[in-house]
Protein backbone atom coordinates (compact mmCIF):
# COMPACT_ATOMS: atom_id res chain seq x y z
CA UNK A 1 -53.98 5.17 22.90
CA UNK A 2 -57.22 3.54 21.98
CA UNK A 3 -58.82 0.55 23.98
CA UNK A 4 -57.60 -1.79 21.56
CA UNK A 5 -54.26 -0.75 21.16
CA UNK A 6 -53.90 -0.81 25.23
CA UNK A 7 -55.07 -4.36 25.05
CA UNK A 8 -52.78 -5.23 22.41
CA UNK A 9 -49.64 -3.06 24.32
CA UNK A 10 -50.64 -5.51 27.48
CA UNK A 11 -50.59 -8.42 25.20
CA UNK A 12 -47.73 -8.05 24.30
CA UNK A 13 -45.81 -7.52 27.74
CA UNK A 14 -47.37 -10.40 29.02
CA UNK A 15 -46.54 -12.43 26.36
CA UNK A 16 -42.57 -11.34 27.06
CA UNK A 17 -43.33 -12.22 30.27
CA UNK A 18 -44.23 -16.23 29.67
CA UNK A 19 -41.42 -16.39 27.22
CA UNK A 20 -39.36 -15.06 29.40
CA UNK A 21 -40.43 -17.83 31.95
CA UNK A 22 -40.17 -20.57 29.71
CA UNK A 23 -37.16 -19.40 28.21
CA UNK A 24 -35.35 -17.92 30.59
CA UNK A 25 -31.90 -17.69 28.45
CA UNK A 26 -34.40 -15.38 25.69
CA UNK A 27 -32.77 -12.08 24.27
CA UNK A 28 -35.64 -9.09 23.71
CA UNK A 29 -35.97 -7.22 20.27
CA UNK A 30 -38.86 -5.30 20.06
CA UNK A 31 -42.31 -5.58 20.80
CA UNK A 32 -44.75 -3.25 19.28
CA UNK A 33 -48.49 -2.50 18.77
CA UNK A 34 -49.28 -2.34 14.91
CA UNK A 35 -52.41 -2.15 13.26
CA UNK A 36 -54.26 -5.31 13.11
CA UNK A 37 -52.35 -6.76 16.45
CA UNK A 38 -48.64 -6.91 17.95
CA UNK A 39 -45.79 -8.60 17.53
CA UNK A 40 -42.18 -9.39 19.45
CA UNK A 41 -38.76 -9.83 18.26
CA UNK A 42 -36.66 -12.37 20.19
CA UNK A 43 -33.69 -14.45 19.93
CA UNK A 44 -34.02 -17.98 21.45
CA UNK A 45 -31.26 -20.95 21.17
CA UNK A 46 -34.29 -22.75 18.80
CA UNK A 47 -37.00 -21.94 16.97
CA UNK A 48 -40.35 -21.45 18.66
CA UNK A 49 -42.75 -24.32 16.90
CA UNK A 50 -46.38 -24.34 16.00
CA UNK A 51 -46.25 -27.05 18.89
CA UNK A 52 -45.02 -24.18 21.26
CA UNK A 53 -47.69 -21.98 20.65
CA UNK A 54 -50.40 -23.61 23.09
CA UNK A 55 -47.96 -23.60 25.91
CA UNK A 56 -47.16 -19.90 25.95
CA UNK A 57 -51.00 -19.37 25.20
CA UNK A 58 -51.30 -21.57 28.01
CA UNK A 59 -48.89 -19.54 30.32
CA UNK A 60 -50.46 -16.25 29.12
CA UNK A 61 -53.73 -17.55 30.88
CA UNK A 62 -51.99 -18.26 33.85
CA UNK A 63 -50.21 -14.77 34.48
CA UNK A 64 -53.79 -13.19 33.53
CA UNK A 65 -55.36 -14.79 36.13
CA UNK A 66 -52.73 -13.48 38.43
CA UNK A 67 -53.46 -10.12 38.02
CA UNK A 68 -49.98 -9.22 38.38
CA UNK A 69 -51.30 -5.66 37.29
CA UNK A 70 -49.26 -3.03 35.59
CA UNK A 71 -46.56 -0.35 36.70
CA UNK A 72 -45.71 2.53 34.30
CA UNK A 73 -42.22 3.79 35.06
CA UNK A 74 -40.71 6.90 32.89
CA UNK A 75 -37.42 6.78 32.81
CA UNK A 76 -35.44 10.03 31.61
């Protein structure tokens, strides 16, 4: 995977992770790396607004500087 697409891939699961946080009643779709970025499919009881978007940016910062740090698990 290239540099970018690792940063994206991390992105991503710590964006799932603030949502998951904020929303704690959210239902995961997918969430993959494509070409110019990532995105995540997920089913919340209301929309996410453009208001939102700072606060999970916001809560993305916050679990960065936590270096929570990553754990690859392969499950068979």
């Amino acid at each position: 995977m290239a540099k970018i697409e690792t940063i994206r891939h991390s992105l991503s699961h710590i964006m799932a992770l603030a949502i998951q946080e904020m929303y704690p009643k959210v239902k995961f779709g997918i969430g993959p790396v494509i070409e110019n970025g990532f995105y995540y499919d997920f089913d919340l009881s209301s929309p996410i607004s453009q208001d939102d978007l700072p606060k999970i940016e916001k809560k993305m910062r916050e679990l960065i500087k936590k270096d929570l740090g990553f754990k690859k698990k392969t499950i068979s």
